[in-house]
C-alpha atoms as a PDB file:
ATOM      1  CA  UNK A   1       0.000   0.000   0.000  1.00  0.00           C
ATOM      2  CA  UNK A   2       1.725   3.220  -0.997  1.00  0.00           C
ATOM      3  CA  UNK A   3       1.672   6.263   1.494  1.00  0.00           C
ATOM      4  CA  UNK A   4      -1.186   7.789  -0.206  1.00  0.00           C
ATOM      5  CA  UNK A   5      -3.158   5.360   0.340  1.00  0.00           C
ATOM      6  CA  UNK A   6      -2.704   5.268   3.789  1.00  0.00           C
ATOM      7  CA  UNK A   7      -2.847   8.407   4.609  1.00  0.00           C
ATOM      8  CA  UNK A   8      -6.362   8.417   2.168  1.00  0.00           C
ATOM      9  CA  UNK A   9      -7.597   5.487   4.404  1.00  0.00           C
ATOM     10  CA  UNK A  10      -6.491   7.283   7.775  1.00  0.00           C
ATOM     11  CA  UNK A  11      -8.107  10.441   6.870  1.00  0.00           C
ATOM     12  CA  UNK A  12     -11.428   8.382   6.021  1.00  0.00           C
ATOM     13  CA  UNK A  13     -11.045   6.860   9.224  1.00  0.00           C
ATOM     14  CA  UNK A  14     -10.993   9.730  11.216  1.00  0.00           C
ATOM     15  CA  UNK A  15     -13.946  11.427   9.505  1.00  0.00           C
ATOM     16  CA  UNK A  16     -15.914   8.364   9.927  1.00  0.00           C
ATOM     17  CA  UNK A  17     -15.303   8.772  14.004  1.00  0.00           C
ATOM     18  CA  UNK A  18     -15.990  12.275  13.855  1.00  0.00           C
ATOM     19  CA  UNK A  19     -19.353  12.015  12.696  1.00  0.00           C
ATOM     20  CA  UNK A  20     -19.912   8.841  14.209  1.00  0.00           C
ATOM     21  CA  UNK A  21     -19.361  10.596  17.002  1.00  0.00           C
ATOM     22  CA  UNK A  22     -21.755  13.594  16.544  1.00  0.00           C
ATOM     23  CA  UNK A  23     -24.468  11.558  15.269  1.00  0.00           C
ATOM     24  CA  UNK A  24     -24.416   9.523  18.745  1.00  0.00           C
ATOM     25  CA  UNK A  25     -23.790  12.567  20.758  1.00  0.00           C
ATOM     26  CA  UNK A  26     -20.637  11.577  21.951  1.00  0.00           C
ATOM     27  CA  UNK A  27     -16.802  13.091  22.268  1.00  0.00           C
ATOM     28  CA  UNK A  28     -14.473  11.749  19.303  1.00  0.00           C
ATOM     29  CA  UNK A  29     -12.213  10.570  22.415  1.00  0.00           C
ATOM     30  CA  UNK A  30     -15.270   8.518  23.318  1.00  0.00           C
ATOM     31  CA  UNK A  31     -16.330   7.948  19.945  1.00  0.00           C
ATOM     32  CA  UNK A  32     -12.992   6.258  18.869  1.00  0.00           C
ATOM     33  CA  UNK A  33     -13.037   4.023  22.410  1.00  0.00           C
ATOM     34  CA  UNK A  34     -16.524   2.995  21.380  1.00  0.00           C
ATOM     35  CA  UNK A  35     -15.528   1.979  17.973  1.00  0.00           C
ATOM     36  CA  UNK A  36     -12.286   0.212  18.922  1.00  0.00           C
ATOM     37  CA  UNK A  37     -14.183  -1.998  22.183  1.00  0.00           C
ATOM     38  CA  UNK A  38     -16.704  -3.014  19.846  1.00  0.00           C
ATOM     39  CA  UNK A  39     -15.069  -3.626  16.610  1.00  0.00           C
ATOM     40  CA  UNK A  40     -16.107  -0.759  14.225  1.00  0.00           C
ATOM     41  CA  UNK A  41     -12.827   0.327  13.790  1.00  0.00           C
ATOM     42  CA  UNK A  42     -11.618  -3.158  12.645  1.00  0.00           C
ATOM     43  CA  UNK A  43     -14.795  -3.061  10.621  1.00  0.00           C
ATOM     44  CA  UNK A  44     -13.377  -0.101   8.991  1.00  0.00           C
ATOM     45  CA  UNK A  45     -10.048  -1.382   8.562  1.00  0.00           C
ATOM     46  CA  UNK A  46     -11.531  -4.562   7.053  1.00  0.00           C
ATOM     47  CA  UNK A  47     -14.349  -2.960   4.755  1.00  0.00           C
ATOM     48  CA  UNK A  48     -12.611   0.163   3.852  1.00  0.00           C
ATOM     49  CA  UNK A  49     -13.026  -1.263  -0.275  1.00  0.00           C
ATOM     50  CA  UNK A  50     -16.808  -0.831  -0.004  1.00  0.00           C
ATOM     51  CA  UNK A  51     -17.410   1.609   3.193  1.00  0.00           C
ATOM     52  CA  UNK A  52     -15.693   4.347   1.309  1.00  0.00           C
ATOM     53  CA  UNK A  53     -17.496   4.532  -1.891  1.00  0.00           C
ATOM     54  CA  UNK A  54     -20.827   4.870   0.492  1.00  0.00           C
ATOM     55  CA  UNK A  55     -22.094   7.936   1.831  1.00  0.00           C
ATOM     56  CA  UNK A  56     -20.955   8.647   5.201  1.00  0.00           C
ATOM     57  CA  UNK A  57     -24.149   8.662   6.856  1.00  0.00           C
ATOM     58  CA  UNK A  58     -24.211   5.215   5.489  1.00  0.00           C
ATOM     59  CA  UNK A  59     -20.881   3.617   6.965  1.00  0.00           C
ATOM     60  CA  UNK A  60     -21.900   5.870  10.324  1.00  0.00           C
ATOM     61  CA  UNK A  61     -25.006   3.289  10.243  1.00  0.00           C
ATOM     62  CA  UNK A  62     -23.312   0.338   9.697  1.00  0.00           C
ATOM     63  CA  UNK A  63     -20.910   1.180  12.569  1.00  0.00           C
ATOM     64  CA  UNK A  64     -23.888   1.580  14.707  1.00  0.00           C
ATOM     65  CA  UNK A  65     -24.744  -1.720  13.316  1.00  0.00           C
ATOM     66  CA  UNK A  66     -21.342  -3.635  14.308  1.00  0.00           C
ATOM     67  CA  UNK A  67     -20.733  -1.722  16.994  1.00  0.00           C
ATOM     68  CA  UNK A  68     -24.739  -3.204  18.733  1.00  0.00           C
ATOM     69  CA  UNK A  69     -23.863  -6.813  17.100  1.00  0.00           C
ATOM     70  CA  UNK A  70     -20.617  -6.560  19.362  1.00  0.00           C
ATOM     71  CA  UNK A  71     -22.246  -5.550  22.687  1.00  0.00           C
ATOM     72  CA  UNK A  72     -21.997  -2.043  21.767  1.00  0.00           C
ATOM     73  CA  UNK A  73     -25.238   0.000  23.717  1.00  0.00           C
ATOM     74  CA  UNK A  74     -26.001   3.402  22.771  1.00  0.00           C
ATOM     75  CA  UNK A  75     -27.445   5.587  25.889  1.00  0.00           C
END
Protein backbone atom coordinates (compact mmCIF):
# COMPACT_ATOMS: atom_id res chain seq x y z
CA UNK A 1 0.00 0.00 0.00
CA UNK A 2 1.73 3.22 -1.00
CA UNK A 3 1.67 6.26 1.49
CA UNK A 4 -1.19 7.79 -0.21
CA UNK A 5 -3.16 5.36 0.34
CA UNK A 6 -2.70 5.27 3.79
CA UNK A 7 -2.85 8.41 4.61
CA UNK A 8 -6.36 8.42 2.17
CA UNK A 9 -7.60 5.49 4.40
CA UNK A 10 -6.49 7.28 7.77
CA UNK A 11 -8.11 10.44 6.87
CA UNK A 12 -11.43 8.38 6.02
CA UNK A 13 -11.04 6.86 9.22
CA UNK A 14 -10.99 9.73 11.22
CA UNK A 15 -13.95 11.43 9.51
CA UNK A 16 -15.91 8.36 9.93
CA UNK A 17 -15.30 8.77 14.00
CA UNK A 18 -15.99 12.27 13.86
CA UNK A 19 -19.35 12.01 12.70
CA UNK A 20 -19.91 8.84 14.21
CA UNK A 21 -19.36 10.60 17.00
CA UNK A 22 -21.76 13.59 16.54
CA UNK A 23 -24.47 11.56 15.27
CA UNK A 24 -24.42 9.52 18.75
CA UNK A 25 -23.79 12.57 20.76
CA UNK A 26 -20.64 11.58 21.95
CA UNK A 27 -16.80 13.09 22.27
CA UNK A 28 -14.47 11.75 19.30
CA UNK A 29 -12.21 10.57 22.42
CA UNK A 30 -15.27 8.52 23.32
CA UNK A 31 -16.33 7.95 19.95
CA UNK A 32 -12.99 6.26 18.87
CA UNK A 33 -13.04 4.02 22.41
CA UNK A 34 -16.52 3.00 21.38
CA UNK A 35 -15.53 1.98 17.97
CA UNK A 36 -12.29 0.21 18.92
CA UNK A 37 -14.18 -2.00 22.18
CA UNK A 38 -16.70 -3.01 19.85
CA UNK A 39 -15.07 -3.63 16.61
CA UNK A 40 -16.11 -0.76 14.23
CA UNK A 41 -12.83 0.33 13.79
CA UNK A 42 -11.62 -3.16 12.64
CA UNK A 43 -14.80 -3.06 10.62
CA UNK A 44 -13.38 -0.10 8.99
CA UNK A 45 -10.05 -1.38 8.56
CA UNK A 46 -11.53 -4.56 7.05
CA UNK A 47 -14.35 -2.96 4.76
CA UNK A 48 -12.61 0.16 3.85
CA UNK A 49 -13.03 -1.26 -0.28
CA UNK A 50 -16.81 -0.83 0.00
CA UNK A 51 -17.41 1.61 3.19
CA UNK A 52 -15.69 4.35 1.31
CA UNK A 53 -17.50 4.53 -1.89
CA UNK A 54 -20.83 4.87 0.49
CA UNK A 55 -22.09 7.94 1.83
CA UNK A 56 -20.96 8.65 5.20
CA UNK A 57 -24.15 8.66 6.86
CA UNK A 58 -24.21 5.22 5.49
CA UNK A 59 -20.88 3.62 6.97
CA UNK A 60 -21.90 5.87 10.32
CA UNK A 61 -25.01 3.29 10.24
CA UNK A 62 -23.31 0.34 9.70
CA UNK A 63 -20.91 1.18 12.57
CA UNK A 64 -23.89 1.58 14.71
CA UNK A 65 -24.74 -1.72 13.32
CA UNK A 66 -21.34 -3.64 14.31
CA UNK A 67 -20.73 -1.72 16.99
CA UNK A 68 -24.74 -3.20 18.73
CA UNK A 69 -23.86 -6.81 17.10
CA UNK A 70 -20.62 -6.56 19.36
CA UNK A 71 -22.25 -5.55 22.69
CA UNK A 72 -22.00 -2.04 21.77
CA UNK A 73 -25.24 0.00 23.72
CA UNK A 74 -26.00 3.40 22.77
CA UNK A 75 -27.45 5.59 25.89
Amino acid sequence: MSLSEKKNRIEYMVTCVGDFAHAHKMTPADAFSFLQKFKGLDFLADCYDVEHSRSIDATVDDLAEVCMRNGGVFA
